[in-house]
C-alpha atoms as a PDB file:
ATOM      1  CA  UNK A   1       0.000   0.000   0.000  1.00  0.00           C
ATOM      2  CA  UNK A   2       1.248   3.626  -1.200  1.00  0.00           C
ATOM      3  CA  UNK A   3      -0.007   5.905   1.802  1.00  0.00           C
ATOM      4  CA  UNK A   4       0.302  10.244   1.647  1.00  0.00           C
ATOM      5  CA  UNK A   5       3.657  11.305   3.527  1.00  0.00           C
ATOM      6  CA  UNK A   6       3.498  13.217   6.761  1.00  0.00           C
ATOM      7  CA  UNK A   7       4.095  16.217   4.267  1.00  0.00           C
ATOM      8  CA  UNK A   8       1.382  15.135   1.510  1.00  0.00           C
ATOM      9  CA  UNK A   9      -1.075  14.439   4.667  1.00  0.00           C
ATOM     10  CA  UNK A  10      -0.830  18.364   5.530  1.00  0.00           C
ATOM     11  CA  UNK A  11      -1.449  19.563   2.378  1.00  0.00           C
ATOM     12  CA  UNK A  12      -4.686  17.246   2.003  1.00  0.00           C
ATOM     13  CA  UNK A  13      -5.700  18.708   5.502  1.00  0.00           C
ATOM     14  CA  UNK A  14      -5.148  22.325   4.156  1.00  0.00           C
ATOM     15  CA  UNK A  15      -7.520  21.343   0.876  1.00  0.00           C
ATOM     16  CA  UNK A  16     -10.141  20.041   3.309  1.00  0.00           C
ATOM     17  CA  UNK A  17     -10.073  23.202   5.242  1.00  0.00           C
ATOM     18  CA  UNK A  18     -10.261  25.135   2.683  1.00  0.00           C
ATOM     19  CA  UNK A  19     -13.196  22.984   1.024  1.00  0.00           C
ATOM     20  CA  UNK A  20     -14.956  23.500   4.669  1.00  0.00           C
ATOM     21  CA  UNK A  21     -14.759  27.209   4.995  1.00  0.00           C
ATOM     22  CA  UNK A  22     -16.007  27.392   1.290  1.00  0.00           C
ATOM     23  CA  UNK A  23     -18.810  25.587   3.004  1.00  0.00           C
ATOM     24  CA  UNK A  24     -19.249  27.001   5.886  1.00  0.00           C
ATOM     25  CA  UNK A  25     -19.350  30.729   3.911  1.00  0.00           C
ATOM     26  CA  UNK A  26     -21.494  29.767   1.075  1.00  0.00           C
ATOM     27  CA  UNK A  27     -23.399  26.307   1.484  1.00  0.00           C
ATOM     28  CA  UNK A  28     -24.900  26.684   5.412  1.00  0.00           C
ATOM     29  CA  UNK A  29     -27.872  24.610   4.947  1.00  0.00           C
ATOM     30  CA  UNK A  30     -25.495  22.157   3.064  1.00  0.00           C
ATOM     31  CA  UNK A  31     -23.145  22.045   6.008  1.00  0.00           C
ATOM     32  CA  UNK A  32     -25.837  21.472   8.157  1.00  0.00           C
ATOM     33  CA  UNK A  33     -27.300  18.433   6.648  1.00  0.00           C
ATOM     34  CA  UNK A  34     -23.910  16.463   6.905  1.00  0.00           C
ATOM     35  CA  UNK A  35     -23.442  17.501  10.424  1.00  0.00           C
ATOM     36  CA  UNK A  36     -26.315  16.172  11.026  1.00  0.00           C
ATOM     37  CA  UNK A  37     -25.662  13.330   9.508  1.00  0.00           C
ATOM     38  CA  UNK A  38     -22.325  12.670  11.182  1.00  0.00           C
ATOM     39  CA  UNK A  39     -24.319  13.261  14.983  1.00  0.00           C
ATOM     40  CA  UNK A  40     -26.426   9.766  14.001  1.00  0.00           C
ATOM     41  CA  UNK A  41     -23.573   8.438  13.126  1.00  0.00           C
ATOM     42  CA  UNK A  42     -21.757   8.817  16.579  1.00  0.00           C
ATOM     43  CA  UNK A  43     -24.349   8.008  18.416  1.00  0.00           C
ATOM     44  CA  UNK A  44     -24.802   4.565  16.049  1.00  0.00           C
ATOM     45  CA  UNK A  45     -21.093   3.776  16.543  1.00  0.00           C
ATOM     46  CA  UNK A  46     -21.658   4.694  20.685  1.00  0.00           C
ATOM     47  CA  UNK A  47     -24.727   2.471  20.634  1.00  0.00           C
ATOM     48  CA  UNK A  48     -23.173  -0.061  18.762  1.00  0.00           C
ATOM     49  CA  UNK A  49     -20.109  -0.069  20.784  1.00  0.00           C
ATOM     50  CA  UNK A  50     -22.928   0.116  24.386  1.00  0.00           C
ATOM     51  CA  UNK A  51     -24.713  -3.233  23.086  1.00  0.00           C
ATOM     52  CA  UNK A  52     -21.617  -5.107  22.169  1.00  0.00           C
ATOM     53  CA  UNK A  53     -19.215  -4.342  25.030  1.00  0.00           C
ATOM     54  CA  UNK A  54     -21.778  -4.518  27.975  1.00  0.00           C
ATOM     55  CA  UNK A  55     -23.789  -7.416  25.972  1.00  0.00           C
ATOM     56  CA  UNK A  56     -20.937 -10.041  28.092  1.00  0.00           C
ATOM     57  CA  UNK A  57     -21.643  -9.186  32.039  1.00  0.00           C
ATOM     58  CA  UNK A  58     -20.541 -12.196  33.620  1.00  0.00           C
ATOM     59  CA  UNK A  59     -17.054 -12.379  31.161  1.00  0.00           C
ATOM     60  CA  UNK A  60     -16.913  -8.614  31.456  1.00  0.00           C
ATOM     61  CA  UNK A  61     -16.942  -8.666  35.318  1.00  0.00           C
ATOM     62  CA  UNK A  62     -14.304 -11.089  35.744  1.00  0.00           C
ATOM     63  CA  UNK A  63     -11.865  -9.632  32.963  1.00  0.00           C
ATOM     64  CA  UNK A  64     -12.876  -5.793  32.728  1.00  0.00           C
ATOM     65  CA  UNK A  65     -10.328  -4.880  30.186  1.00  0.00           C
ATOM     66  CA  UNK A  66     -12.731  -7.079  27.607  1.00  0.00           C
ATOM     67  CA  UNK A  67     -15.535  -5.099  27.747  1.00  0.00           C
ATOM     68  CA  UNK A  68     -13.299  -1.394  26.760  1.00  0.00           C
ATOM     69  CA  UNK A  69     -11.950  -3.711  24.080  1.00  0.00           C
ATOM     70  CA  UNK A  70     -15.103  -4.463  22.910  1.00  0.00           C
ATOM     71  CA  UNK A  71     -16.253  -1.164  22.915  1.00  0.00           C
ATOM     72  CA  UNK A  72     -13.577   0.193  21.700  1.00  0.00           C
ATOM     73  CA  UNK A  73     -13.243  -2.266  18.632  1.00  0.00           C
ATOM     74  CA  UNK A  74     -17.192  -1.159  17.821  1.00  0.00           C
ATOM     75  CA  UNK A  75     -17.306   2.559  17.925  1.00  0.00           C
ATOM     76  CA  UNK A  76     -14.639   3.580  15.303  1.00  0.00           C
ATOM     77  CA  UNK A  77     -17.765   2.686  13.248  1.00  0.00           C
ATOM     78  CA  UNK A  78     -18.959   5.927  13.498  1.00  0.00           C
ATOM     79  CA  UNK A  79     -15.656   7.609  12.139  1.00  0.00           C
ATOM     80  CA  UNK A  80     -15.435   5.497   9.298  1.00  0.00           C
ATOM     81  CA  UNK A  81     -18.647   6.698   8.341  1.00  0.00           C
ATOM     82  CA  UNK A  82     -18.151  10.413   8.966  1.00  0.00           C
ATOM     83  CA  UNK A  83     -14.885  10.299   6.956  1.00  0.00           C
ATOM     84  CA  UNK A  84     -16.110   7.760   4.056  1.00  0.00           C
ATOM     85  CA  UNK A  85     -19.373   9.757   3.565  1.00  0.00           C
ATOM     86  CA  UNK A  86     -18.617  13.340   3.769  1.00  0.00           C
ATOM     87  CA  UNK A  87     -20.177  14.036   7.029  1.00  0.00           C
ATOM     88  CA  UNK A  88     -19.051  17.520   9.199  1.00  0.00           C
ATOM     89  CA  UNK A  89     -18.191  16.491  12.534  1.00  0.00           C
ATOM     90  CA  UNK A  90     -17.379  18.613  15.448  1.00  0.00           C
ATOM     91  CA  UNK A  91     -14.113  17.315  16.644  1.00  0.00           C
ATOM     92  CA  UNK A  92     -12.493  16.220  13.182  1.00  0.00           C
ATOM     93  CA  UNK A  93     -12.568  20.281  12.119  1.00  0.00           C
ATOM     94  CA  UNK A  94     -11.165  21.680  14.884  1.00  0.00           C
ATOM     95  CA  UNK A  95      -8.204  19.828  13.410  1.00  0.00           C
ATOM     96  CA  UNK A  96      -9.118  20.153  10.255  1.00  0.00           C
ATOM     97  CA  UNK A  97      -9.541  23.976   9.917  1.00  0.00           C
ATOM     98  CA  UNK A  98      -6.745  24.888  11.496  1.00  0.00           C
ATOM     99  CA  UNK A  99      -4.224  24.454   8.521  1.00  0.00           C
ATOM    100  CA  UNK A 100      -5.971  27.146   6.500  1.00  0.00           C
ATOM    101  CA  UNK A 101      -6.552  29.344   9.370  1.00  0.00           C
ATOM    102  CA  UNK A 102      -2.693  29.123   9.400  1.00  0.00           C
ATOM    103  CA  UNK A 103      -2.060  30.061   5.896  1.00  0.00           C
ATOM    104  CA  UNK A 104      -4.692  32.870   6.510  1.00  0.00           C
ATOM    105  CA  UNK A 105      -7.377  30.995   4.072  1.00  0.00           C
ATOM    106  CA  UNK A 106      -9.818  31.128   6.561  1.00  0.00           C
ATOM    107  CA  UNK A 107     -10.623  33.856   9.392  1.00  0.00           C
ATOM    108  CA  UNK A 108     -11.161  32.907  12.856  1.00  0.00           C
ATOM    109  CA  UNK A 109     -14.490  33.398  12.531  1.00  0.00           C
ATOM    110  CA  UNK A 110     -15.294  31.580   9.601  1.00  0.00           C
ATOM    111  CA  UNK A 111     -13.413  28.718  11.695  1.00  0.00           C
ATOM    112  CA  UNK A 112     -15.545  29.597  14.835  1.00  0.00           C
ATOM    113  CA  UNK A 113     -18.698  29.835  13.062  1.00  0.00           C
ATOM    114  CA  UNK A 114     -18.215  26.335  11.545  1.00  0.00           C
ATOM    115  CA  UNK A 115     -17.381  24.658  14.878  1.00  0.00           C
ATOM    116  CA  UNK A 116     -20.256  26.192  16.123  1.00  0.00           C
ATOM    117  CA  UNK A 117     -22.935  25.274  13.193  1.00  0.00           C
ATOM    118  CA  UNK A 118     -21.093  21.593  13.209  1.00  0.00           C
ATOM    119  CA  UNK A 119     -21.733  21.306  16.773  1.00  0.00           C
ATOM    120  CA  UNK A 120     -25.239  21.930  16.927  1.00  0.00           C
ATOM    121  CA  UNK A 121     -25.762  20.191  13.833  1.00  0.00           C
ATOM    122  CA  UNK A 122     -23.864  17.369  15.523  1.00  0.00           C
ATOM    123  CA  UNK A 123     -26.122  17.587  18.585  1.00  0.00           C
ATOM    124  CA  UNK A 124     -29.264  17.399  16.876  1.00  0.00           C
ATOM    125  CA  UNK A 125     -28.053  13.739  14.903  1.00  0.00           C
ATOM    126  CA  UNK A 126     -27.086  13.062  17.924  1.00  0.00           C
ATOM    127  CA  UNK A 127     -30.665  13.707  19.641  1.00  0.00           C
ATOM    128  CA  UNK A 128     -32.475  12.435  16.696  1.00  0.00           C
ATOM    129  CA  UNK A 129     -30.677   9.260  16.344  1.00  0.00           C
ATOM    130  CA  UNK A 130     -30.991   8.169  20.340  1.00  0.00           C
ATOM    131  CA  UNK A 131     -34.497   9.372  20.470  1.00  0.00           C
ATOM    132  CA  UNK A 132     -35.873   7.480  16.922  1.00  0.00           C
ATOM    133  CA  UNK A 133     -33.669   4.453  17.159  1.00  0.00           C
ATOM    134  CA  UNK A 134     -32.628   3.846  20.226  1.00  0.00           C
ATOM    135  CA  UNK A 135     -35.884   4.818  22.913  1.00  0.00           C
ATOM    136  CA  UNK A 136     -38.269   4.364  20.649  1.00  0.00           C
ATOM    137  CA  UNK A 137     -37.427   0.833  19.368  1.00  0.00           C
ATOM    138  CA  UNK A 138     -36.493  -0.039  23.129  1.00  0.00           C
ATOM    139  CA  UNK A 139     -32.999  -0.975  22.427  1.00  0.00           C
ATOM    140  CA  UNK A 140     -31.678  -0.361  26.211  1.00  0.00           C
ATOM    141  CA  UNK A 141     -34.512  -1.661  27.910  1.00  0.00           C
ATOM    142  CA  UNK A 142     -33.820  -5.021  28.919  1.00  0.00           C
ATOM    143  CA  UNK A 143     -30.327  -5.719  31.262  1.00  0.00           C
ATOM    144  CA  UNK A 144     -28.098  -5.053  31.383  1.00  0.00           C
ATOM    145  CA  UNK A 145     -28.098  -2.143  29.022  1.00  0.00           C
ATOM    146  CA  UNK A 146     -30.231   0.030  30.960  1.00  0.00           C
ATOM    147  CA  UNK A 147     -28.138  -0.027  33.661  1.00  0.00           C
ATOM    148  CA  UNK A 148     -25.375   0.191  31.739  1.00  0.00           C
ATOM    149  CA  UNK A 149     -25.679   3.038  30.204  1.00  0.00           C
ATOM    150  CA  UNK A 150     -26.951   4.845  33.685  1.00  0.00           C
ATOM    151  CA  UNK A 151     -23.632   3.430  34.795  1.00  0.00           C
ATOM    152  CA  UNK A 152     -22.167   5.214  31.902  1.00  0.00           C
ATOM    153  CA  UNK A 153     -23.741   8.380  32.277  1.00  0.00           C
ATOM    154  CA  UNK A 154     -23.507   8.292  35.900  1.00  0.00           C
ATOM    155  CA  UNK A 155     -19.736   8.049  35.823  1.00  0.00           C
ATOM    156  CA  UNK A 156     -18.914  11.154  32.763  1.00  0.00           C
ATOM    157  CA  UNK A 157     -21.110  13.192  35.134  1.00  0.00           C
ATOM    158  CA  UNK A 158     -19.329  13.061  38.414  1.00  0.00           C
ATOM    159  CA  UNK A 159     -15.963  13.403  37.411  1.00  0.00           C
ATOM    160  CA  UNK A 160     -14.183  16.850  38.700  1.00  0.00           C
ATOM    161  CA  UNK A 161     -14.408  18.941  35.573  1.00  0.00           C
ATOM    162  CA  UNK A 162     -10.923  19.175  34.798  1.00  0.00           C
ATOM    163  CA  UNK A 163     -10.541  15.472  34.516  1.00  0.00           C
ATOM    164  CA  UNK A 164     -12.931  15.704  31.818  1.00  0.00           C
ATOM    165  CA  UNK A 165     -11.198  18.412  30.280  1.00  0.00           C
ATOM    166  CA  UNK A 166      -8.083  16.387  30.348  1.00  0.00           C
ATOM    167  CA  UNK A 167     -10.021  13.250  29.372  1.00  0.00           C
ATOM    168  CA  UNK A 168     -11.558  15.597  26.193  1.00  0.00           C
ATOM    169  CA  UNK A 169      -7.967  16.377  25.137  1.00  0.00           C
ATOM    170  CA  UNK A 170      -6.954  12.824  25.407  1.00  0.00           C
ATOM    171  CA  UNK A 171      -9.922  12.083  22.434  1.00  0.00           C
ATOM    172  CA  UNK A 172      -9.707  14.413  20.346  1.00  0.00           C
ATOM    173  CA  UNK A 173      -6.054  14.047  19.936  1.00  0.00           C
ATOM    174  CA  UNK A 174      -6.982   9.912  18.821  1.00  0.00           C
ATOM    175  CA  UNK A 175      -9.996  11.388  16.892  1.00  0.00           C
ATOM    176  CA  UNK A 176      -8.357  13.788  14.676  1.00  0.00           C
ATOM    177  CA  UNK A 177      -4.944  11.295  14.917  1.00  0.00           C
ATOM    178  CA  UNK A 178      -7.278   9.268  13.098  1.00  0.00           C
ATOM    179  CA  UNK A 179      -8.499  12.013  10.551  1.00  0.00           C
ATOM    180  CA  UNK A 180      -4.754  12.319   9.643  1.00  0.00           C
ATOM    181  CA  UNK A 181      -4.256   8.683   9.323  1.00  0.00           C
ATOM    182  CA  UNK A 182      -7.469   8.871   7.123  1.00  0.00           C
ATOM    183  CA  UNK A 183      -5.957  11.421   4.622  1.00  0.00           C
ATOM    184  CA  UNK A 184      -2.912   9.352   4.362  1.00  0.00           C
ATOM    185  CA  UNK A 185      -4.765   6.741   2.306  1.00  0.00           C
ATOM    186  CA  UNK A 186      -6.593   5.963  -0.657  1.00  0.00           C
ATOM    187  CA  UNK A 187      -8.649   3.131  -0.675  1.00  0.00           C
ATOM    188  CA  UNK A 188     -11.417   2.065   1.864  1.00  0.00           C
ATOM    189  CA  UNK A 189      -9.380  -0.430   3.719  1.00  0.00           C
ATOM    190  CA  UNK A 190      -6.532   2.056   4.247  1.00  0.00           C
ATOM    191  CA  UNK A 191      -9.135   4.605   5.521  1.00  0.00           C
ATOM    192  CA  UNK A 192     -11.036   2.641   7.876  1.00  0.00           C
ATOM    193  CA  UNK A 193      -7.793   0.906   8.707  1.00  0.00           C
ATOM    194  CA  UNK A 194      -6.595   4.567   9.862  1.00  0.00           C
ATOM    195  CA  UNK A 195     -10.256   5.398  11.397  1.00  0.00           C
ATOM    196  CA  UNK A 196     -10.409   2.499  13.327  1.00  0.00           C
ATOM    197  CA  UNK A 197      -6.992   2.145  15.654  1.00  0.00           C
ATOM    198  CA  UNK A 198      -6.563   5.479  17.323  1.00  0.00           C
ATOM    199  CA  UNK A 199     -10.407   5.534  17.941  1.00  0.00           C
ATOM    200  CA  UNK A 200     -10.180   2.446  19.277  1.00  0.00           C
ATOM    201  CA  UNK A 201      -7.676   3.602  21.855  1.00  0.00           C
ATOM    202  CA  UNK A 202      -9.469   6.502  23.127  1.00  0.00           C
ATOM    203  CA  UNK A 203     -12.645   4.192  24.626  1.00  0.00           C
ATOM    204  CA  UNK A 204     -10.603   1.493  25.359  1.00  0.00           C
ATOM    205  CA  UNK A 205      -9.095   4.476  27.710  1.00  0.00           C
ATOM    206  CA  UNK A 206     -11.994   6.297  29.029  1.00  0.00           C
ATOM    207  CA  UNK A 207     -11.092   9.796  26.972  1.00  0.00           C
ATOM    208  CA  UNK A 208     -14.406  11.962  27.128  1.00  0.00           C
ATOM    209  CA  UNK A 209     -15.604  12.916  23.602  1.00  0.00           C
ATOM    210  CA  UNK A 210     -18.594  15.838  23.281  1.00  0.00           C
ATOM    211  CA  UNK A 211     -20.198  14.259  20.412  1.00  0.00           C
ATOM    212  CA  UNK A 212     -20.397  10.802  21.567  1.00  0.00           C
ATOM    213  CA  UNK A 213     -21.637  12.435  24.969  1.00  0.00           C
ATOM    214  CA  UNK A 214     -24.521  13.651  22.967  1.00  0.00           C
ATOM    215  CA  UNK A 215     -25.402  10.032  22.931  1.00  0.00           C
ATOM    216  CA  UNK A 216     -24.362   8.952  26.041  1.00  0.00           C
ATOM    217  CA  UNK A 217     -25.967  11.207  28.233  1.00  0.00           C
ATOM    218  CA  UNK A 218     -29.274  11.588  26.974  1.00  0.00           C
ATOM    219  CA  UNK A 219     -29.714   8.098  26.479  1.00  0.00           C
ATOM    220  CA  UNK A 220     -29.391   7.333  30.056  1.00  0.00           C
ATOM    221  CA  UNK A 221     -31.899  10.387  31.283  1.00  0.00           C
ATOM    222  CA  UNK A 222     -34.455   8.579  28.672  1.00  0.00           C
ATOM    223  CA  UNK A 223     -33.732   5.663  30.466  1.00  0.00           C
ATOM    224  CA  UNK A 224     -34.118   6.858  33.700  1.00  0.00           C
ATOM    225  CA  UNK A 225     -31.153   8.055  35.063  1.00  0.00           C
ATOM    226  CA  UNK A 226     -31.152  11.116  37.537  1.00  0.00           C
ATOM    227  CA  UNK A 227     -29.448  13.991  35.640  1.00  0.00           C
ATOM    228  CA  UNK A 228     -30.645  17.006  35.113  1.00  0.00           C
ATOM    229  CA  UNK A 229     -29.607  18.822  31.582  1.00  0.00           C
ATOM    230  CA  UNK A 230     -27.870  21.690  33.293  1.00  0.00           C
ATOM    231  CA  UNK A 231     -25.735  19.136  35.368  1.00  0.00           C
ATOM    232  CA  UNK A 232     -24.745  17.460  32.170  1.00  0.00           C
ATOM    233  CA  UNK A 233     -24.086  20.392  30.226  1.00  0.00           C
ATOM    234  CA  UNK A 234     -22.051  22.489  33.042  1.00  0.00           C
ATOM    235  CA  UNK A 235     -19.797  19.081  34.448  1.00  0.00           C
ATOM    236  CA  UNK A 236     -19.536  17.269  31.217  1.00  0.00           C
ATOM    237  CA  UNK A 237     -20.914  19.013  27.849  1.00  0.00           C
ATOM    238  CA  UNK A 238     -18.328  21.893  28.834  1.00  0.00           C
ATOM    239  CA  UNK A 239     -15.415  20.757  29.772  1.00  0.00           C
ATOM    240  CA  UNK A 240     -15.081  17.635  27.310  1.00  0.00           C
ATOM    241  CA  UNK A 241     -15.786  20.274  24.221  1.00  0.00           C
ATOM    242  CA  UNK A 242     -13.226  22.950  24.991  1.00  0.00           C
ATOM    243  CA  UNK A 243     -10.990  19.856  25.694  1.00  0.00           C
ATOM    244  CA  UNK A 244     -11.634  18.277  22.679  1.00  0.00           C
ATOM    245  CA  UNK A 245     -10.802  21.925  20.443  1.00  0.00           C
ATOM    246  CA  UNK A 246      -7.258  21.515  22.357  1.00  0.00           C
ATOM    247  CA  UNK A 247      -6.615  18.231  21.853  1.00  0.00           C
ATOM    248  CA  UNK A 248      -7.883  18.483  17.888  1.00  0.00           C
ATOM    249  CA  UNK A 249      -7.014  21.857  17.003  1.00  0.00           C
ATOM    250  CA  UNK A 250      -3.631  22.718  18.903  1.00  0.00           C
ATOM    251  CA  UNK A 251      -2.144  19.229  19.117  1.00  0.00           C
ATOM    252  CA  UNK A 252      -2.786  18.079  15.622  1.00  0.00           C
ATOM    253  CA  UNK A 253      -3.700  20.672  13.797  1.00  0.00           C
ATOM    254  CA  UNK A 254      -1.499  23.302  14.668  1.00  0.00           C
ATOM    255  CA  UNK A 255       1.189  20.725  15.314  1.00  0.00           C
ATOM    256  CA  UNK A 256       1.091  18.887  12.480  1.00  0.00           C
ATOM    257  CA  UNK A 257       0.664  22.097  10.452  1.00  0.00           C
ATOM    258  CA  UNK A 258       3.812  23.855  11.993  1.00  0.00           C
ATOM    259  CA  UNK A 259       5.747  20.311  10.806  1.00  0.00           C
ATOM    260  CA  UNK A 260       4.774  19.384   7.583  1.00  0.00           C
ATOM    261  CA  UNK A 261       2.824  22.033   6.008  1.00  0.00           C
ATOM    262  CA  UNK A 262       5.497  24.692   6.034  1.00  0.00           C
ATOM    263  CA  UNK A 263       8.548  22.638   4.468  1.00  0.00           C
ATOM    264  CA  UNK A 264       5.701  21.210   1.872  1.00  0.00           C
ATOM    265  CA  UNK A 265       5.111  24.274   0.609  1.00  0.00           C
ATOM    266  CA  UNK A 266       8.613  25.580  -0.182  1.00  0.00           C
ATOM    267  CA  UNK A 267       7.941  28.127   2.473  1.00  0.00           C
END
């Protein structure tokens, strides 16, 4: 397999950027429509990666680091979607804007009005998906996924909001890792190959990521669980968002950027 250099990688993240701020300028309702898009997808891959890794209680309990394997081995899912089918996710572009916000072909607010369009588009996939296809149809009725997923929500809800902030850096730096490794191939294999590995990672490790909180979370209140919205939003929504623009947007797209992009360009 003939993969993009580290060098060819940045360039293909600058044309992206570019290709989103055209977007984002000129093609709103456009934009919107694959956000939302790429918010059902998350929540499939999270509810995917829910039924499979808790679907094994008496294994799981005996041999926890099965069940964040399986997870983790289910939810790339969602990525390879996003990435294959065009979608506009939240976390990949605060990576992938930065590039051309570097070589000044995009503003900072063109870049903060598509992270901020993306992100509610995101939410209401998100929303849509869980409430249409996961409630309705009764998916996480039965045990042990209705308490799992309280468990779930439960636990990303009590943790001291700078852990999630650090946990939110931790994913979007796999997420958008695995954007990069995306643009490196060519052919479906090589993409969902690239998708797949650091995504895997990040659940298999507990990192917190906003979008696949959108899932998550609400899920668990449908189910029952005690948590207010404002609780959710202030300990959780928060913090795991403005960690995931650091992890995406300074440590691989700036990063990466600042490596590759300049010495590519024959600047």
């Amino acid at each position: 397999m003939q993969i993009k250099t580290p060098a060819e990688i940045a360039e293909a993240s600058l044309a992206a950027g570019i290709a989103k701020t055209d977007k984002t300028l000129h093609d709103k309702p456009r934009l919107m429509v694959q956000a939302i898009m790429a918010g059902a997808f998350i929540a499939f891959g999270g509810t995917l990666s829910l039924i499979i890794g808790y679907g094994f209680p008496g294994l799981c309990s005996e041999n926890p680091a099965i069940q964040r394997l399986l997870s983790g081995c289910m939810f790339p899912i969602g990525l390879i979607l996003v990435v294959v089918l065009g979608a506009e996710l939240f976390t990949g572009n605060n990576a992938l804007l930065v590039p051309a916000f570097m070589r000044r072909r995009a503003s900072a607010g063109t870049v903060l009005a598509n992270w901020g369009l993306v992100y509610l588009g995101n939410f209401i996939g998100a929303i849509l998906f869980t409430w249409l296809l996961v409630y309705s149809v009764e998916l996480l009725d039965s045990y042990p996924y209705n308490r799992a997923i309280q468990n779930i929500a439960h636990a990303k809800t009590s943790m001291p909001w700078m852990t999630v902030f650090l946990k939110g850096i931790g994913a979007n730096w796999c997420v958008c890792l695995a954007v990069w490794l995306a643009l490196s191939g060519k052919t479906l294999l090589e993409k969902c190959i690239g998708c797949w590995l650091p995504v895997m990672a990040f659940v298999a490790l507990g990192y917190e990521h906003s979008i696949a909180n959108m899932f998550y979370i609400p899920a668990a209140m449908l189910c029952g669980a005690d948590i207010s919205a404002g609780h959710a939003i202030w300990v959780n929504l928060i913090p795991a968002t403005l960690g995931n623009i650091v992890g995406g947007a300074l440590l691989v797209g700036c990063v990466h950027s600042y490596a590759h992009l300049r010495s590519s360009s024959g600047n």
